[in-house]
PDB file of N, CA and C in Angstrom:
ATOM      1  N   UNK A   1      -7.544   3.559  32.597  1.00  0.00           N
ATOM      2  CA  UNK A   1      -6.923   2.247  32.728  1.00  0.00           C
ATOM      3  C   UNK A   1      -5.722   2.382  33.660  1.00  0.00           C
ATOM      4  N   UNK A   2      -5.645   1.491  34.583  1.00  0.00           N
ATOM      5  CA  UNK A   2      -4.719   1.982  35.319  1.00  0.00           C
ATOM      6  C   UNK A   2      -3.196   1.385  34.637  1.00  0.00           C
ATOM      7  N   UNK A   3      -2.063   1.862  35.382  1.00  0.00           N
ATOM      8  CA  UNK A   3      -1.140   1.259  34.574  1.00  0.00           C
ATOM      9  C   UNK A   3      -0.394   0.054  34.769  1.00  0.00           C
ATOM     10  N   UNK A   4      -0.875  -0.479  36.062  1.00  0.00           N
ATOM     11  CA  UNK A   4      -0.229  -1.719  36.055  1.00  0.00           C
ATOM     12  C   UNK A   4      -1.153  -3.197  35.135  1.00  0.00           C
ATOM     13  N   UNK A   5      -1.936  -2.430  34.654  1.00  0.00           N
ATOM     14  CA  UNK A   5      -2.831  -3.408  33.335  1.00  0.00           C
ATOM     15  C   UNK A   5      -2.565  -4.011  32.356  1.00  0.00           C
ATOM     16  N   UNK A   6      -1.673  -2.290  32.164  1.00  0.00           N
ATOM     17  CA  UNK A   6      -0.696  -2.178  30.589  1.00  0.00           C
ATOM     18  C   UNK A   6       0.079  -3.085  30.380  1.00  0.00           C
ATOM     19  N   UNK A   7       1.075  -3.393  32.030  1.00  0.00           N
ATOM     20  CA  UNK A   7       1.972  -4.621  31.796  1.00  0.00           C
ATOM     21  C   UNK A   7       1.487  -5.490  32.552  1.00  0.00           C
ATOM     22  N   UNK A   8       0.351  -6.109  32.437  1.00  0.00           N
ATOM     23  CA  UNK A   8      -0.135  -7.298  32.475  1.00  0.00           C
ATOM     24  C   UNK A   8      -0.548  -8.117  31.544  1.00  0.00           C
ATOM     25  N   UNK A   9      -1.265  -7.384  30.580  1.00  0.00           N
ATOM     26  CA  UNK A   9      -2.219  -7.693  29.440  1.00  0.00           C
ATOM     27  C   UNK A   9      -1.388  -8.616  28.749  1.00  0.00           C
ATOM     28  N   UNK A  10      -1.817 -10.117  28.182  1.00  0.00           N
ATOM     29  CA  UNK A  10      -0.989 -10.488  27.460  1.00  0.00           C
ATOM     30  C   UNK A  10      -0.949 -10.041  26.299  1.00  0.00           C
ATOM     31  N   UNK A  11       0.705 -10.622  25.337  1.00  0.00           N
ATOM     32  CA  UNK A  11       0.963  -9.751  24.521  1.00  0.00           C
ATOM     33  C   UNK A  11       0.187 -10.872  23.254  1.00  0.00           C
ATOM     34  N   UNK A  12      -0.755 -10.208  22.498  1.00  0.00           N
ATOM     35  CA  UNK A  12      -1.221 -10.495  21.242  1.00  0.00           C
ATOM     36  C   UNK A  12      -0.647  -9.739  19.820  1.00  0.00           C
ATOM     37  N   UNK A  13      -0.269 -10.585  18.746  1.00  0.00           N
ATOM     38  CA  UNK A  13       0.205 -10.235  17.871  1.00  0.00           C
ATOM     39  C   UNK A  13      -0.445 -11.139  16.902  1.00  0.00           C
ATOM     40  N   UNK A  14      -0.593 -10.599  15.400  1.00  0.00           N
ATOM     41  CA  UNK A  14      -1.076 -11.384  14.374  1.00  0.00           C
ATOM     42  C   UNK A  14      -0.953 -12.789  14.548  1.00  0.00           C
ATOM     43  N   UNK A  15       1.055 -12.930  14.328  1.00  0.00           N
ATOM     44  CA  UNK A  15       1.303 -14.314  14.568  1.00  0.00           C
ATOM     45  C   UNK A  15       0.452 -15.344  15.285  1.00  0.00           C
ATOM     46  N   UNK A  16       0.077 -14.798  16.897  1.00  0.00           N
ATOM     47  CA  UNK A  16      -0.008 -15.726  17.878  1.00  0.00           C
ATOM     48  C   UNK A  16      -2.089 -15.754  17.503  1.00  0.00           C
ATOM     49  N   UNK A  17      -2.591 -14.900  17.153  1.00  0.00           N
ATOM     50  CA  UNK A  17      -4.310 -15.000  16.486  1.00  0.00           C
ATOM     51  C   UNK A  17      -3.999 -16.254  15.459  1.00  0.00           C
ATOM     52  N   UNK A  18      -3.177 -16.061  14.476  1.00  0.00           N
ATOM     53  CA  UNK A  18      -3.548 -17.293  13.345  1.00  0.00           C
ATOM     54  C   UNK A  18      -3.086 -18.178  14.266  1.00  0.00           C
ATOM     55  N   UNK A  19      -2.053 -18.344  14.136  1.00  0.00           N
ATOM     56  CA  UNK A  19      -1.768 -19.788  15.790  1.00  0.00           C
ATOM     57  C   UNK A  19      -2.848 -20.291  16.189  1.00  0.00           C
ATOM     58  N   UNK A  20      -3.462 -19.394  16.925  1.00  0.00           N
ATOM     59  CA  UNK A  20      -4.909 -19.947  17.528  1.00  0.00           C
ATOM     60  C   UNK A  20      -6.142 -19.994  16.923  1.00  0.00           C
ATOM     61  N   UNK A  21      -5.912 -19.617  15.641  1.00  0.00           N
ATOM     62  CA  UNK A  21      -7.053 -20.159  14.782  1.00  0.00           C
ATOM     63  C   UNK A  21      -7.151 -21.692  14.254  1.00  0.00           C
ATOM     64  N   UNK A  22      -5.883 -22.391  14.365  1.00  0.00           N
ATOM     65  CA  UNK A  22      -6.052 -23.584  14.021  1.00  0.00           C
ATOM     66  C   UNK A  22      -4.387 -24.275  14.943  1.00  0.00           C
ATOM     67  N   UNK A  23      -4.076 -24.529  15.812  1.00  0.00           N
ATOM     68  CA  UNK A  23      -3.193 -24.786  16.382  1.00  0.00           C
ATOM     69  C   UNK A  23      -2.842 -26.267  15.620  1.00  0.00           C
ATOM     70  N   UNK A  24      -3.180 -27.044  15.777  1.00  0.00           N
ATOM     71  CA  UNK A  24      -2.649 -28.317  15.009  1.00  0.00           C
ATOM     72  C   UNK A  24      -2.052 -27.927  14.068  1.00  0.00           C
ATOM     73  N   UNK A  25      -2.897 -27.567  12.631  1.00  0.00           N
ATOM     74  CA  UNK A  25      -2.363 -27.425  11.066  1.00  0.00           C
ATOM     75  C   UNK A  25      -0.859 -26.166  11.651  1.00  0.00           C
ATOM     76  N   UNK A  26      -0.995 -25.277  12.354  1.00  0.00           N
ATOM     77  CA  UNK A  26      -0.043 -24.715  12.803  1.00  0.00           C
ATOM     78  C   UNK A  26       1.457 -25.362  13.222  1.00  0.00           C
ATOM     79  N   UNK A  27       1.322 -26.108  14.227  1.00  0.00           N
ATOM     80  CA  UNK A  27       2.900 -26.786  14.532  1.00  0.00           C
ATOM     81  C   UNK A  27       2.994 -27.269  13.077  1.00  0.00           C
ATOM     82  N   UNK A  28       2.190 -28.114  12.612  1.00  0.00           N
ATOM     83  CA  UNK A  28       2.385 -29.028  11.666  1.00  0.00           C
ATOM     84  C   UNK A  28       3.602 -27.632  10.650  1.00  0.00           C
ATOM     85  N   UNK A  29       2.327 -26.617  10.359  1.00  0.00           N
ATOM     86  CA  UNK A  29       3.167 -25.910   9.393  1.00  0.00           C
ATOM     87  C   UNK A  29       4.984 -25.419  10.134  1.00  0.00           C
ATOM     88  N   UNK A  30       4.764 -25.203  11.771  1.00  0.00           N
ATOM     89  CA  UNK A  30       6.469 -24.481  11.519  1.00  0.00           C
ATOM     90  C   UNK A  30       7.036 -26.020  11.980  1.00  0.00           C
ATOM     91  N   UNK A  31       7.050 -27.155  11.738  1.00  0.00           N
ATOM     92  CA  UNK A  31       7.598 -28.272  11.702  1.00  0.00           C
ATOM     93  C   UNK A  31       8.161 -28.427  10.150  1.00  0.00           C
ATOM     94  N   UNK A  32       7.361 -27.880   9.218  1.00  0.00           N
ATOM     95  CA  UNK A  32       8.038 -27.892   7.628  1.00  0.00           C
ATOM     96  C   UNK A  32       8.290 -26.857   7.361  1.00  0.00           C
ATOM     97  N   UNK A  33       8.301 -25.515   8.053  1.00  0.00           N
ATOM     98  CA  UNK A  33       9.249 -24.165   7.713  1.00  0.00           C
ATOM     99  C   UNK A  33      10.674 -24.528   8.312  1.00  0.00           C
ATOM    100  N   UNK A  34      10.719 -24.846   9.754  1.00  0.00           N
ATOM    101  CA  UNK A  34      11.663 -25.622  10.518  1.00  0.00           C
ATOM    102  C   UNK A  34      12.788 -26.009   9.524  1.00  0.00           C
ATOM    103  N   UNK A  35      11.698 -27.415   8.648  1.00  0.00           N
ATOM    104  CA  UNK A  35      13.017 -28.485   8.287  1.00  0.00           C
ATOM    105  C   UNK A  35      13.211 -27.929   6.436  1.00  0.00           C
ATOM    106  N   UNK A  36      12.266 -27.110   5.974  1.00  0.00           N
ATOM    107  CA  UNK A  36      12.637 -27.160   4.544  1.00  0.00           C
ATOM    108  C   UNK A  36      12.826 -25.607   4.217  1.00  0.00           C
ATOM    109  N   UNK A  37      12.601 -25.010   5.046  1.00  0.00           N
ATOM    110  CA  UNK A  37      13.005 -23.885   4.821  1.00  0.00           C
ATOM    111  C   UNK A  37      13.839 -22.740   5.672  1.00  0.00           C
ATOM    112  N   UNK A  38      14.301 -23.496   6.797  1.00  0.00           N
ATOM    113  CA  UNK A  38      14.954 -22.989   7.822  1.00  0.00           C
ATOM    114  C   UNK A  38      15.167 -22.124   8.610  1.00  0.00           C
ATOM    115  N   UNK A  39      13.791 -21.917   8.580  1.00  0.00           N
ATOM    116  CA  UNK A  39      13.384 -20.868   9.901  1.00  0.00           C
ATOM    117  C   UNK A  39      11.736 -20.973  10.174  1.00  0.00           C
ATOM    118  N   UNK A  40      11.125 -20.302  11.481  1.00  0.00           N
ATOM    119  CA  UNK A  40       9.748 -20.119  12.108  1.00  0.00           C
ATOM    120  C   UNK A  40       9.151 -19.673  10.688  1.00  0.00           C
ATOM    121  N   UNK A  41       7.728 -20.022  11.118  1.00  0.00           N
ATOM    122  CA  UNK A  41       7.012 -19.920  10.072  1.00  0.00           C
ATOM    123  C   UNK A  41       6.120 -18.274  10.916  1.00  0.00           C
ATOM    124  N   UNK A  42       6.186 -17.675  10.071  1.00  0.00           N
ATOM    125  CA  UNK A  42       5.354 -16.191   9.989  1.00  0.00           C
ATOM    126  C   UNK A  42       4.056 -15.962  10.586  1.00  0.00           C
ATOM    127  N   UNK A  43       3.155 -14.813  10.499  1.00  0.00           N
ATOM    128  CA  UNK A  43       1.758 -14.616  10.421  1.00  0.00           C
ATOM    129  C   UNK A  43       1.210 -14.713   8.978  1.00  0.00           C
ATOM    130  N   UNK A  44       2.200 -14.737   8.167  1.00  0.00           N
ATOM    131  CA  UNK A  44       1.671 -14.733   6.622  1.00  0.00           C
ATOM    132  C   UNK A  44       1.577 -16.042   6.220  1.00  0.00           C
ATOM    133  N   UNK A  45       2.783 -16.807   6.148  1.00  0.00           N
ATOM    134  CA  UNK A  45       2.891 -18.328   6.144  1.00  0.00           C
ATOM    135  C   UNK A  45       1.752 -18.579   7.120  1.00  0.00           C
ATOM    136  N   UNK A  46       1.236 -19.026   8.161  1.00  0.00           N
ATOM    137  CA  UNK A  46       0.118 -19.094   8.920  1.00  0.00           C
ATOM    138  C   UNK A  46      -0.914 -18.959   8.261  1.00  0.00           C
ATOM    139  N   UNK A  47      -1.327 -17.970   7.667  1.00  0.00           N
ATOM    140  CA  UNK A  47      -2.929 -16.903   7.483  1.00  0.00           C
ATOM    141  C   UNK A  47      -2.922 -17.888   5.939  1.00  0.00           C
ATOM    142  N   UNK A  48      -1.798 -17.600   5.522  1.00  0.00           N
ATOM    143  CA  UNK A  48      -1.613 -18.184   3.495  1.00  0.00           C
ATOM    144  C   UNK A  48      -2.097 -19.556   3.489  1.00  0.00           C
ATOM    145  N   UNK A  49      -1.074 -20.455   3.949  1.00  0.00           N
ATOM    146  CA  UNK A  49      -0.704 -22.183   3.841  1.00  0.00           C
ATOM    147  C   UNK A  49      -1.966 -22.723   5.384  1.00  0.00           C
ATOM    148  N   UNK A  50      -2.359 -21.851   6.030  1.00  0.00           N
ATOM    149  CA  UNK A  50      -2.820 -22.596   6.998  1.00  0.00           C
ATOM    150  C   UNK A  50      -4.765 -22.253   6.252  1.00  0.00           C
ATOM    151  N   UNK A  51      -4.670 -21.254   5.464  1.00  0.00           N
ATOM    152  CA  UNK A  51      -6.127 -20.998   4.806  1.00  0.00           C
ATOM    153  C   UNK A  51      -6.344 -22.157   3.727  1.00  0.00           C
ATOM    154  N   UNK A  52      -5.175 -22.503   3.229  1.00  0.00           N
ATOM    155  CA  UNK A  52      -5.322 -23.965   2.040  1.00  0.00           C
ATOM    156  C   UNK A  52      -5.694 -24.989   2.912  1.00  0.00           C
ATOM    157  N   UNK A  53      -5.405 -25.021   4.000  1.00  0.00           N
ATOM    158  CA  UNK A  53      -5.674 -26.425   4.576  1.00  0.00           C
ATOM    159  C   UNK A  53      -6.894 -26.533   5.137  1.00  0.00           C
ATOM    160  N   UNK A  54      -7.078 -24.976   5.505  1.00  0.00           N
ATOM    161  CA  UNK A  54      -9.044 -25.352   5.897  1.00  0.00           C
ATOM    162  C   UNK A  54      -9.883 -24.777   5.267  1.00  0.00           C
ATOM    163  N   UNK A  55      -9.640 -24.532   3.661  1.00  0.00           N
ATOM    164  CA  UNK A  55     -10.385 -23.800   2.590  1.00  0.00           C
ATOM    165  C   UNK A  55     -11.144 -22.660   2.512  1.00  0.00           C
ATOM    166  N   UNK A  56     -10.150 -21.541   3.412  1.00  0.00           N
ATOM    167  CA  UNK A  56     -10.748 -20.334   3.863  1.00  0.00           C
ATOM    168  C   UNK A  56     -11.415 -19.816   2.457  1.00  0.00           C
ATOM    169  N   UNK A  57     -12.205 -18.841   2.595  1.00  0.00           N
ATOM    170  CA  UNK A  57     -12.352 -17.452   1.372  1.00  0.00           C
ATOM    171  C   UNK A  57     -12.464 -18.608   0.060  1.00  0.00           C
ATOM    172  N   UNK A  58     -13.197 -19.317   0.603  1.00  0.00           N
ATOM    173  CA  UNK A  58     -13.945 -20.340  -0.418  1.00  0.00           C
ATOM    174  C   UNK A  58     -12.813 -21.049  -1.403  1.00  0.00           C
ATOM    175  N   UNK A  59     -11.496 -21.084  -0.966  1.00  0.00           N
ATOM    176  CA  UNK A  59     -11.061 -22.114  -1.604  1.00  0.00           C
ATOM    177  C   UNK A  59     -11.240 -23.402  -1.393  1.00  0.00           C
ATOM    178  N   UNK A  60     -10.091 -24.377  -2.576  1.00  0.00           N
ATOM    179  CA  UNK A  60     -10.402 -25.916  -2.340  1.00  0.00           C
ATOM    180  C   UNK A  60      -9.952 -26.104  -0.895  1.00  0.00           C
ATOM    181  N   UNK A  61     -10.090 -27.225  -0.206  1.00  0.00           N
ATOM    182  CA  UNK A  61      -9.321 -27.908   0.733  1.00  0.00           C
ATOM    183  C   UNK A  61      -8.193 -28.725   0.017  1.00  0.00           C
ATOM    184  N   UNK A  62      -6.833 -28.220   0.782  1.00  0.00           N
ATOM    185  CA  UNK A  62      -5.702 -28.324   0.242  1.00  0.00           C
ATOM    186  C   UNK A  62      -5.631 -29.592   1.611  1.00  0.00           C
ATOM    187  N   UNK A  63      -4.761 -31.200   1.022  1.00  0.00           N
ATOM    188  CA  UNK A  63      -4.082 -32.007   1.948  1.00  0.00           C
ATOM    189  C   UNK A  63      -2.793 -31.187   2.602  1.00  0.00           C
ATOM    190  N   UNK A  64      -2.147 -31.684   3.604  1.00  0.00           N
ATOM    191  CA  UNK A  64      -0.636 -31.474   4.097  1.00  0.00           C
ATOM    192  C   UNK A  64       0.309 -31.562   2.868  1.00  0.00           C
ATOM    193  N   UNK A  65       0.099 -32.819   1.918  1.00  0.00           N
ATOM    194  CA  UNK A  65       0.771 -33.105   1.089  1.00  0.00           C
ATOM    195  C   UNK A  65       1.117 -31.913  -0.103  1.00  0.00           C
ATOM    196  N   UNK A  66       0.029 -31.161  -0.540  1.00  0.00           N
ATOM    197  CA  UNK A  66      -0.230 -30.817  -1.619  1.00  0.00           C
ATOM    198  C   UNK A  66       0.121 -28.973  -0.905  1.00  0.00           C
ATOM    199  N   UNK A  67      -0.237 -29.020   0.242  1.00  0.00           N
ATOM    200  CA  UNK A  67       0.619 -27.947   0.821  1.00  0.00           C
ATOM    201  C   UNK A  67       2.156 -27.797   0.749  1.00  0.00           C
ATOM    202  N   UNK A  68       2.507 -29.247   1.430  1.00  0.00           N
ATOM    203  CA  UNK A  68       4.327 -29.194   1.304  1.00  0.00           C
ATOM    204  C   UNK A  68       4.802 -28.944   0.130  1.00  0.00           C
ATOM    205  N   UNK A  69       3.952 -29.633  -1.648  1.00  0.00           N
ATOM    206  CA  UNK A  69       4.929 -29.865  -2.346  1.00  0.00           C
ATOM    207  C   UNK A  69       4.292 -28.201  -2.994  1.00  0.00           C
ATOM    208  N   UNK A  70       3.235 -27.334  -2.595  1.00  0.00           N
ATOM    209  CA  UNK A  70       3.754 -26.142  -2.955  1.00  0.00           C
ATOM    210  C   UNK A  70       4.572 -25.200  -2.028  1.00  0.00           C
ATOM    211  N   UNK A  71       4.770 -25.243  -1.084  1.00  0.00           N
ATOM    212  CA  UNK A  71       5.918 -24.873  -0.384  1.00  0.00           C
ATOM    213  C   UNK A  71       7.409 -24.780  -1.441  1.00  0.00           C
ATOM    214  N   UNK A  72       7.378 -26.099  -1.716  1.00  0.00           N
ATOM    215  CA  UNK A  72       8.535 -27.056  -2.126  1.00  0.00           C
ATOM    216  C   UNK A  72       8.923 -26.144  -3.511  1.00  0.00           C
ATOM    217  N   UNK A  73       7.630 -26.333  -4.038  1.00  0.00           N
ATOM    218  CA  UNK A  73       8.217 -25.250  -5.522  1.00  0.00           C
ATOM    219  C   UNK A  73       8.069 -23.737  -5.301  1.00  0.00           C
ATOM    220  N   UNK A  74       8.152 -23.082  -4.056  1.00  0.00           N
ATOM    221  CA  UNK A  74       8.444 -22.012  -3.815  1.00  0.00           C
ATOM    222  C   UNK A  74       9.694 -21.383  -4.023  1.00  0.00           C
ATOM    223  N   UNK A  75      10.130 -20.162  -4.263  1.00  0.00           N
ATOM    224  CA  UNK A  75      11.307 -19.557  -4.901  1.00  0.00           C
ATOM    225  C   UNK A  75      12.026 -19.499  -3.078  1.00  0.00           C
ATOM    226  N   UNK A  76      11.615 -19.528  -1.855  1.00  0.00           N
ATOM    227  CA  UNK A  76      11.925 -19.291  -0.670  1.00  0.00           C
ATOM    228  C   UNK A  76      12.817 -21.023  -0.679  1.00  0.00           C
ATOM    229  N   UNK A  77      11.718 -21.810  -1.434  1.00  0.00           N
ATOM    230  CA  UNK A  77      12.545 -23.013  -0.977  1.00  0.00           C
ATOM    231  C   UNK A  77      14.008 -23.313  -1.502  1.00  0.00           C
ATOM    232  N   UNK A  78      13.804 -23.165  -2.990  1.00  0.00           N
ATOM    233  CA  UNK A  78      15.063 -23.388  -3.656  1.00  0.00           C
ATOM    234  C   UNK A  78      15.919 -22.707  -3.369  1.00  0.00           C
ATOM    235  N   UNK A  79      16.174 -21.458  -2.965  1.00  0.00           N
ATOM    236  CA  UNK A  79      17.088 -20.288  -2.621  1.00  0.00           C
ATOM    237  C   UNK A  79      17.334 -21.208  -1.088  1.00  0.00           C
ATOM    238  N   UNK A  80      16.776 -21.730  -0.404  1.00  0.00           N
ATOM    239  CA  UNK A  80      17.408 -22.331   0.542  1.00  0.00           C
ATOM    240  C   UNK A  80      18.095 -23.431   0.533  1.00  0.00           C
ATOM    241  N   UNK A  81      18.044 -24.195  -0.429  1.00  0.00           N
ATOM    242  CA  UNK A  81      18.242 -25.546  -1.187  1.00  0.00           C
ATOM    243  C   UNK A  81      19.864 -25.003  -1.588  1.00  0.00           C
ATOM    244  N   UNK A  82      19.860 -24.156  -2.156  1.00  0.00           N
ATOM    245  CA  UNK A  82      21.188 -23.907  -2.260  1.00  0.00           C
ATOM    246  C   UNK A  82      21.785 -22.721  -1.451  1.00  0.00           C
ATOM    247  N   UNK A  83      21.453 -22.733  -0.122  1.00  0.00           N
ATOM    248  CA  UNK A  83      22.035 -22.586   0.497  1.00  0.00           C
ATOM    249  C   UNK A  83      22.295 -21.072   0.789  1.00  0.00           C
ATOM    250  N   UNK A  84      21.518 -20.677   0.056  1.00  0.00           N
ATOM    251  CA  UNK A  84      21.149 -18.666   0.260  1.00  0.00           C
ATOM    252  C   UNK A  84      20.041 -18.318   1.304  1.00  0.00           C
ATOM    253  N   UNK A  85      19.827 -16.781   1.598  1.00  0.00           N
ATOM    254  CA  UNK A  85      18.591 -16.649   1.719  1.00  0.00           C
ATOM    255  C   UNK A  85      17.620 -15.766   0.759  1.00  0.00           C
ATOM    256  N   UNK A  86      16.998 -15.642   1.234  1.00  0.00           N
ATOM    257  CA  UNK A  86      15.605 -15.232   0.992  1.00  0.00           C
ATOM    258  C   UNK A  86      14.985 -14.052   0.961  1.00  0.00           C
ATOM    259  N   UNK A  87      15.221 -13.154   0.356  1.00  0.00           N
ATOM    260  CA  UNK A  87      14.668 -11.645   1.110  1.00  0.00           C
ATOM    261  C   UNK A  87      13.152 -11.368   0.374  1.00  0.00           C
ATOM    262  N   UNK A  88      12.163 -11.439   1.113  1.00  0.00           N
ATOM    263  CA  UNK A  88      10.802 -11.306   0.830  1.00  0.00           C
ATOM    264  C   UNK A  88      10.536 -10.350  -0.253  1.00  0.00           C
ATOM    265  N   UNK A  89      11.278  -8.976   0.678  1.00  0.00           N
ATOM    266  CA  UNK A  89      11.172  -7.553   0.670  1.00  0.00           C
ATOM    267  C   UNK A  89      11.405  -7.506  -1.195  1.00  0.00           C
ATOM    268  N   UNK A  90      12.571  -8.096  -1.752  1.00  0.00           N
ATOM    269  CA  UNK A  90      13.108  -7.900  -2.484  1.00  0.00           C
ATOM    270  C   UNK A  90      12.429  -9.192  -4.297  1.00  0.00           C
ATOM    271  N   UNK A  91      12.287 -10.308  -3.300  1.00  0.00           N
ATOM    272  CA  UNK A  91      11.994 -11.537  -4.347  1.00  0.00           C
ATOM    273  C   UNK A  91      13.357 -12.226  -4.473  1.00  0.00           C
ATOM    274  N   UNK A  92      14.043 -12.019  -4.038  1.00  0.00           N
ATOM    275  CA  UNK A  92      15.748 -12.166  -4.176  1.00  0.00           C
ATOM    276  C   UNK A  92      16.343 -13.281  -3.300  1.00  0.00           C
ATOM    277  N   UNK A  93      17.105 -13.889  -4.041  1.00  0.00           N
ATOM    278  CA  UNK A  93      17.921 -15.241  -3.318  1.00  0.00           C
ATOM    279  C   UNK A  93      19.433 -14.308  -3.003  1.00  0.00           C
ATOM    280  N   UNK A  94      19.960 -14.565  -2.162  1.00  0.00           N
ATOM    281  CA  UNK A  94      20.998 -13.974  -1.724  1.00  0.00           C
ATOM    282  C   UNK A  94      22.331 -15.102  -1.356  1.00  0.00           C
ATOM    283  N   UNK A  95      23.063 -15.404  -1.954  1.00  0.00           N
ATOM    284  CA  UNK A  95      23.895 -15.846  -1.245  1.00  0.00           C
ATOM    285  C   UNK A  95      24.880 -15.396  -0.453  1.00  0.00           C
ATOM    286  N   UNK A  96      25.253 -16.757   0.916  1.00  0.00           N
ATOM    287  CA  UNK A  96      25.566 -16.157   2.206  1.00  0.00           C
ATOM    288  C   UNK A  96      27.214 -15.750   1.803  1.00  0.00           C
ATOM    289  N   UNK A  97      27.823 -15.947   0.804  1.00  0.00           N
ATOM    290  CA  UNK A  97      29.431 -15.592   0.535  1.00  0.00           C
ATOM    291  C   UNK A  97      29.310 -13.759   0.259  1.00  0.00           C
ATOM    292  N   UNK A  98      27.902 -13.490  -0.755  1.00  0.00           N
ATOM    293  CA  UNK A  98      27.801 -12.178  -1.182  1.00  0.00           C
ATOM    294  C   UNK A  98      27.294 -11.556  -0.210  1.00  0.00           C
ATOM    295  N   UNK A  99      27.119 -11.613   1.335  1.00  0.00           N
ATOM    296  CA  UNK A  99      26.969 -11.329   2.428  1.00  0.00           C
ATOM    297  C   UNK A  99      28.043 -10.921   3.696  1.00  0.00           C
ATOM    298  N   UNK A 100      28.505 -12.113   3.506  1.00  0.00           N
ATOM    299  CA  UNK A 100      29.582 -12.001   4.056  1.00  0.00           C
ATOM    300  C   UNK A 100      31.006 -11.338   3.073  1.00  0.00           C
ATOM    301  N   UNK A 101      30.733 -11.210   1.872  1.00  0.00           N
ATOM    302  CA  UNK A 101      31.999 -10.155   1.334  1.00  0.00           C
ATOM    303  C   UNK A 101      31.434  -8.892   1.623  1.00  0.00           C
ATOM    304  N   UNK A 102      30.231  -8.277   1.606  1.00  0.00           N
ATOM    305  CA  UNK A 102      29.916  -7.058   1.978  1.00  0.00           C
ATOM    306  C   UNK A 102      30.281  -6.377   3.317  1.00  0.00           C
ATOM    307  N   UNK A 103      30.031  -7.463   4.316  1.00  0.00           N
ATOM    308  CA  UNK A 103      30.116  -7.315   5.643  1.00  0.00           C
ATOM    309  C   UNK A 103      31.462  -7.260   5.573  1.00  0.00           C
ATOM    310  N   UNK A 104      32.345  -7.893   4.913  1.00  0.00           N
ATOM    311  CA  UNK A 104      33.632  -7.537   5.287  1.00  0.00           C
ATOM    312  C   UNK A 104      34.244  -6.267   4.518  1.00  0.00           C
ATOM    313  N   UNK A 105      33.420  -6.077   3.229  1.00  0.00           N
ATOM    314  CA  UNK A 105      34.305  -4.409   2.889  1.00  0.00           C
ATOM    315  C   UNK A 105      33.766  -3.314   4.057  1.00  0.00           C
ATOM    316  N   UNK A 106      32.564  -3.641   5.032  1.00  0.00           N
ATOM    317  CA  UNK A 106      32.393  -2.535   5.236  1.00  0.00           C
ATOM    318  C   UNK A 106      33.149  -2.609   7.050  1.00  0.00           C
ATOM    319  N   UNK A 107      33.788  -3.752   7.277  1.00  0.00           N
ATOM    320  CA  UNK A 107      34.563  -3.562   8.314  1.00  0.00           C
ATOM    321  C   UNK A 107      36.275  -3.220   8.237  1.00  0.00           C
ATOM    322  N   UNK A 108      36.446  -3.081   7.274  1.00  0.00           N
ATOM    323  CA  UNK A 108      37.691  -2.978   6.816  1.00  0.00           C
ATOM    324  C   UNK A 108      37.954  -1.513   6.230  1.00  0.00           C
TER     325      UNK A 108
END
């Protein structure tokens, strides 16, 4: 392969495959990560919430509606609701004061 290929090739990543597995239900979804949960929506959010909507792996067909309001009772949502975040990694709501006091013992 020669090497000016290497940096040609466009760049594919999980994210941008589910994207293009259903582009509509997609914006739709980072239009309500956007506004209710405050940030881009994932390859997981994508593959998860975008499989309810077109009843992948033999589930029901989930509406937009019935998508948002489980979003809505997600532990990601409420931890944003008041104003924390979110750490996946952990399951953990974090608030941004117990963040910012850390950050400051460790500059001091």
């Amino acid at each position: 392969m020669a090497m000016s290929s290497l940096f040609n090739r466009p760049e594919t990543d999980a994210r941008t495959i589910a994207w293009d597995k259903d582009p509509e239900n997609a914006k739709w979804l980072q239009a309500m990560y956007t506004k209710h949960l405050g940030r881009d929506v994932d390859e997981e959010g994508l593959t998860y919430w975008g499989g309810d909507l077109r009843g992948d792996a033999g589930r029901p067909i989930q509406t937009r509606t019935e998508v948002l309001a489980n979003i809505m009772l997600s532990p990601e949502y409420s931890c944003h609701q008041k104003g924390g975040f979110y750490v996946h990694k952990t399951q953990m709501c974090v608030s941004k004061d117990s963040i910012y006091a850390e950050l400051n013992k460790e500059v001091v």
